[in-house]
Protein backbone atom coordinates (compact mmCIF):
# COMPACT_ATOMS: atom_id res chain seq x y z
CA UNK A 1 6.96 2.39 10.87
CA UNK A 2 6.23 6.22 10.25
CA UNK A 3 3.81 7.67 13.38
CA UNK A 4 1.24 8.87 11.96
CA UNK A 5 -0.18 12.36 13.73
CA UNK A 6 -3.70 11.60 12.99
CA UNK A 7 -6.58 11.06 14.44
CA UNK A 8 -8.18 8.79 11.41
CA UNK A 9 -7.96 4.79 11.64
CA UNK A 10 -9.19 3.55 8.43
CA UNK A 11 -11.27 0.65 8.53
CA UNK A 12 -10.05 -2.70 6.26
CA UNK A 13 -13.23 -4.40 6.40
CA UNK A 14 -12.41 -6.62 3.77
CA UNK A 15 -12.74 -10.69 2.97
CA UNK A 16 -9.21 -11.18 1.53
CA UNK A 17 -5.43 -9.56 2.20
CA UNK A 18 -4.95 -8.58 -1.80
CA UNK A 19 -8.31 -6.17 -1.94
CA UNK A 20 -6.98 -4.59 1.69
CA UNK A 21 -3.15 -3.98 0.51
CA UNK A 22 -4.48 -2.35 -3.25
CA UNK A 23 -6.34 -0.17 -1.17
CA UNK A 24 -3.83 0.45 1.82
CA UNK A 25 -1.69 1.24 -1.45
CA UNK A 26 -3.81 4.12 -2.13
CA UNK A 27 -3.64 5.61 1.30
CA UNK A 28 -0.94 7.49 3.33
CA UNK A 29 -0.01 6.74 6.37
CA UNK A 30 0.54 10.46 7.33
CA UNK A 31 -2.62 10.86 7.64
CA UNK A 32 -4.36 7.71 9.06
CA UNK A 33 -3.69 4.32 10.70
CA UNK A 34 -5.48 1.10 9.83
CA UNK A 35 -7.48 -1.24 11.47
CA UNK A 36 -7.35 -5.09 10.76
CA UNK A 37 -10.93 -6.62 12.06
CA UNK A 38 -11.92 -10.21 12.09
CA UNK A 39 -13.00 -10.85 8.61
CA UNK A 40 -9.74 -9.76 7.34
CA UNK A 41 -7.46 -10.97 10.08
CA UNK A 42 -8.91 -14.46 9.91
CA UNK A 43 -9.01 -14.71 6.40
CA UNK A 44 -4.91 -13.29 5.75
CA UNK A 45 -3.84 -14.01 9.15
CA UNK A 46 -0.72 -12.08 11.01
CA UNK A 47 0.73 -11.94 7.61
CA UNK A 48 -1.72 -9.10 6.60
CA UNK A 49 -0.83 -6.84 9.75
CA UNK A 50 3.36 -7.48 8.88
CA UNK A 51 2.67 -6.32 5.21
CA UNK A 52 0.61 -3.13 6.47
CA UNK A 53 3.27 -2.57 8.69
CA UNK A 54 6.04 -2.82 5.85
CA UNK A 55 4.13 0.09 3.95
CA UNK A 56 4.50 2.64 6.97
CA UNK A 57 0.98 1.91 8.98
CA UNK A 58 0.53 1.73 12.45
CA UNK A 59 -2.27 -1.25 13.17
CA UNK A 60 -5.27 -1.15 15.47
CA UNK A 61 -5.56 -5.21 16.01
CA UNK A 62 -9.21 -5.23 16.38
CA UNK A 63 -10.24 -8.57 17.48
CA UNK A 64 -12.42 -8.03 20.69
CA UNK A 65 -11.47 -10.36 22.64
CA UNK A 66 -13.63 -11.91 25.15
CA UNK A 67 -12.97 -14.95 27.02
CA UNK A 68 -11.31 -16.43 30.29
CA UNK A 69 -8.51 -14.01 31.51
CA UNK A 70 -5.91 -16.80 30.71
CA UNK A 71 -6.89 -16.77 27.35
CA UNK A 72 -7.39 -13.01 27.02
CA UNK A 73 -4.20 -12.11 28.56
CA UNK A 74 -2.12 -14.77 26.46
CA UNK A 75 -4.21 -13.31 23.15
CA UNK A 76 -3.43 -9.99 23.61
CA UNK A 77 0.11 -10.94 24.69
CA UNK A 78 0.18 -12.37 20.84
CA UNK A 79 -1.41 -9.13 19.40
CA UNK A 80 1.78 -7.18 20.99
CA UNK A 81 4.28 -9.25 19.88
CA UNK A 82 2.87 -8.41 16.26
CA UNK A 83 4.31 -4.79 17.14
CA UNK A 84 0.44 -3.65 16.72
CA UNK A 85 -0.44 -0.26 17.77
CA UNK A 86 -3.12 -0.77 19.69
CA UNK A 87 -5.47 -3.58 20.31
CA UNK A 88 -8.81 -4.48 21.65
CA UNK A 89 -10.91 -6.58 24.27
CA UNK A 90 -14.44 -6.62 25.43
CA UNK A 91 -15.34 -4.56 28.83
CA UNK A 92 -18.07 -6.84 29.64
CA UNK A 93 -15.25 -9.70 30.20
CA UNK A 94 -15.07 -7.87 33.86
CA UNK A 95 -12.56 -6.78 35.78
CA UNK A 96 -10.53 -9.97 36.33
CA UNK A 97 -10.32 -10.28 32.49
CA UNK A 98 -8.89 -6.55 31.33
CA UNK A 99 -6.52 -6.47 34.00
CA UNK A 100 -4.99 -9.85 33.26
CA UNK A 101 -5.02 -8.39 29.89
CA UNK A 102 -2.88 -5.01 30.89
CA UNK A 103 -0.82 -6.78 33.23
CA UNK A 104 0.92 -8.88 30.47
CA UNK A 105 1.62 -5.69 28.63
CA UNK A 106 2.96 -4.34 31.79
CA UNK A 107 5.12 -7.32 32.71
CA UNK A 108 5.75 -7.25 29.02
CA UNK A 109 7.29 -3.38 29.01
CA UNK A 110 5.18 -3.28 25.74
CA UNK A 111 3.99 -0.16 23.84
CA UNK A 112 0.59 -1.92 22.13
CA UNK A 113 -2.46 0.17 23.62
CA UNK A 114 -5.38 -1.75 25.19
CA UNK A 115 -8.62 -0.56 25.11
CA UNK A 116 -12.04 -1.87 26.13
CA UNK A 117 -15.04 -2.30 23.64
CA UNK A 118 -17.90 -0.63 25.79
CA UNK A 119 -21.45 -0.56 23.67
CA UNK A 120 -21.03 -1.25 20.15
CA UNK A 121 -22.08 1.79 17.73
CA UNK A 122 -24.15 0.07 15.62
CA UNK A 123 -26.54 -1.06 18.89
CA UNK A 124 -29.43 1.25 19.52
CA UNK A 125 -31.05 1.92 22.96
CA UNK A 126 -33.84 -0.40 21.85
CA UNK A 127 -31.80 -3.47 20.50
CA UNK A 128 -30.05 -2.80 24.54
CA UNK A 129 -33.39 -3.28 26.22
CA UNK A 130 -34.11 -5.98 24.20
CA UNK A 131 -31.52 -8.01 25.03
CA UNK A 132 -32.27 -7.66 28.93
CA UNK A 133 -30.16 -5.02 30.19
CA UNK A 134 -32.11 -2.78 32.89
CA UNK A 135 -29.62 -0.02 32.79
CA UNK A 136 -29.39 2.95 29.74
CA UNK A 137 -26.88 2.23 27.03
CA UNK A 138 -25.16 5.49 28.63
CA UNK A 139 -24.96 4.47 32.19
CA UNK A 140 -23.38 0.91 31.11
CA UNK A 141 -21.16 2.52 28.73
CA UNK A 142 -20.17 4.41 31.96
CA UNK A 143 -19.71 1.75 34.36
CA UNK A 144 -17.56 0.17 31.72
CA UNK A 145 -15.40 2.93 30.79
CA UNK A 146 -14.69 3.74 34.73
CA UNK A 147 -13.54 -0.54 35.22
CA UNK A 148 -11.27 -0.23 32.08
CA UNK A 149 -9.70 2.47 33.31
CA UNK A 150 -9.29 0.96 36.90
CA UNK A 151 -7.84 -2.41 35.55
CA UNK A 152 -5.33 -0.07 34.30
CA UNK A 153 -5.94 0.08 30.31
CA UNK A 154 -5.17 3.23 28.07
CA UNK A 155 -9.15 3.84 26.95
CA UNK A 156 -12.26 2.57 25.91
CA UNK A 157 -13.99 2.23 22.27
CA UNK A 158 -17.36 3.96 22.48
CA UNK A 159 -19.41 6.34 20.37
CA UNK A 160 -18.83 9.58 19.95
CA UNK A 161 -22.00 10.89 21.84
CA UNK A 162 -20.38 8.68 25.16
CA UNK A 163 -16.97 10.31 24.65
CA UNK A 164 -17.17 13.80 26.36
CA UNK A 165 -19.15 12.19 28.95
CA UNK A 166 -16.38 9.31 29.01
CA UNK A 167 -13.24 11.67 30.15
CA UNK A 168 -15.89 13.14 32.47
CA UNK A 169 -15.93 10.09 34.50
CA UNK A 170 -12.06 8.75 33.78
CA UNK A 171 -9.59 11.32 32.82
CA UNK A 172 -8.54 13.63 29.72
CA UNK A 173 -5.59 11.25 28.47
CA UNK A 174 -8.12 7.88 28.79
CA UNK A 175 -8.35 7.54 24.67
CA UNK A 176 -12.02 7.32 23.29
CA UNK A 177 -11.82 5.06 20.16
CA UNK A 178 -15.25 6.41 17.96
CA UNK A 179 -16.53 3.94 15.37
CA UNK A 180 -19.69 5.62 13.90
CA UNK A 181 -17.94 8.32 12.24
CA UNK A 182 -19.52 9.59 8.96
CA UNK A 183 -18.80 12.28 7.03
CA UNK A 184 -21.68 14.87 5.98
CA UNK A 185 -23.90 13.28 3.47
CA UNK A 186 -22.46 9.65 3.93
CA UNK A 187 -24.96 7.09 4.52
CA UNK A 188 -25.19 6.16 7.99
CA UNK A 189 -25.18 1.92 7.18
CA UNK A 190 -25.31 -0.43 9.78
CA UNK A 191 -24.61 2.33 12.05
CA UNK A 192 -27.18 3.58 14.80
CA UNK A 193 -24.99 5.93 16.72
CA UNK A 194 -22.91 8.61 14.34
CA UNK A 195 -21.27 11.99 14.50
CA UNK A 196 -19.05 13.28 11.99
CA UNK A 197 -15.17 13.35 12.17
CA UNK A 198 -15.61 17.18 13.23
CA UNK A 199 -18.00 16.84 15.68
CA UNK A 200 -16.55 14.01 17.54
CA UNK A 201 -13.11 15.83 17.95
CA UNK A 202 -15.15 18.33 19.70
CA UNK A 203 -17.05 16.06 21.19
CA UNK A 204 -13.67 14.75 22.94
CA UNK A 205 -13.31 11.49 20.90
CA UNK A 206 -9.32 11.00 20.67
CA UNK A 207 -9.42 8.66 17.19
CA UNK A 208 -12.33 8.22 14.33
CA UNK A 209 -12.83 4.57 13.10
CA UNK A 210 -13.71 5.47 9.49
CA UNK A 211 -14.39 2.64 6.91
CA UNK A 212 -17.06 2.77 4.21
CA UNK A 213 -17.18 6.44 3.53
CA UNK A 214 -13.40 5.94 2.66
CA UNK A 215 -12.93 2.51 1.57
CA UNK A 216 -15.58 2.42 -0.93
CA UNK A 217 -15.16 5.51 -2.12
CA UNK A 218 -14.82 6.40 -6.00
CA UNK A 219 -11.51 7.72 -5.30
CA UNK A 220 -10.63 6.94 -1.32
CA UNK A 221 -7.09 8.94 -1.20
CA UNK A 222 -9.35 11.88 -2.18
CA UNK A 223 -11.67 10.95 0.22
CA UNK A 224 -9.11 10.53 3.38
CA UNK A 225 -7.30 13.42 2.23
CA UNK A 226 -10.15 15.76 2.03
CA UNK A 227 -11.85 14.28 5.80
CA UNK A 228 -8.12 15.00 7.09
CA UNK A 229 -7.74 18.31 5.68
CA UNK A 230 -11.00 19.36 7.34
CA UNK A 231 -9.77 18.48 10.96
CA UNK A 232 -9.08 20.98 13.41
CA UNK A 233 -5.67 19.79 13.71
């Protein structure tokens, strides 16, 4: 695999492995990584994150796993041994559950990042109150980010408006992981809290989960070229 020196993780979103590798095809892996979600992963199973792999990618395993720390741990165990990049599990798990989950990488000497999903960008403060919590969407997305980084995992995935606030409360090398990222002009989807790509790397986020604005783009090599060029890199 090439190691890509970018701060862009393309978003596969897509239903089967043949529409995700024409378009990985069109992509370089200079300038971004890829993430393999649910739809994708359980539709083309590990065999879609080996052929990624193959054409130079580095893979964010983004399966959010939440469960008993048995499970969790053996899961992500599983994700590692794929050689992924970096994978994913949910913060509100608790404690027990993320560090059973870094302690098999530990044990396991293995180079896969783990990060905790905090509040998912597409959840507004509304949707949050509605569902029962008493506290903000910015003081859970705290409390969160400070047990991730105590259970000993490399970062959190938050949006970018949490992520200055994030290494405020943690430290500059825990990685903020920003879905929510759209490009002036883009339309902002499903999405309730955005910044664009610029922004966000001021605003201290470490990568940009991209995926629409790129992937169904006219032409999405122009696209991720032109978003990449723009960086402050």
């Amino acid at each position: 695999m090439m190691s890509a020196n970018t701060p862009i993780i393309v978003a596969l979103d897509f239903a089967n492995s043949n529409v995700a590798l024409r378009l990985a095809e069109q992509l370089s892996p200079t300038q971004c990584r890829l993430k393999v979600g649910k739809e994708l992963f359980t539709s083309a199973g590990p065999a879609i994150v080996e052929k990624l792999q193959a054409k130079g990618f580095e893979i964010f395993l983004d399966l959010k796993f939440h469960d008993i720390p048995n499970t969790v741990a053996k899961a992500v165990k599983a994700a590692a041994n794929l050689g992924v990049w970096m994978t994913n599990v949910h913060a509100s798990g608790g404690e027990e559950m993320l560090q059973a989950a870094a302690n098999t990488l530990s044990s396991e000497s293995s180079s896969t990042k783990l990060i905790a999903v905090t509040v998912l960008t597409s959840m507004s403060q509304t949707q949050w109150q509605q569902l029962g919590h008493q506290d903000t969407i910015k003081d859970s997305v705290k409390k969160w980010a400070i047990s991730a980084q105590s259970a000993g995992l490399d970062g959190v995935v938050c949006s970018a408006q949490e992520a200055s606030m994030i290494k405020s409360v943690t430290s500059t090398d825990f990685l903020t992981v920003t879905p929510g990222i759209r490009p002036l002009n883009s339309s902002s989807d499903d999405q309730s809290r955005i910044m664009t790509p610029n922004k966000a790397l001021e605003n201290s986020s470490d990568f940009l989960v991209i995926g629409r604005p790129i992937t169904q783009a006219e032409n999405p090599a122009k696209t991720l070229a032109s978003i990449y060029q723009q960086l402050p890199l």
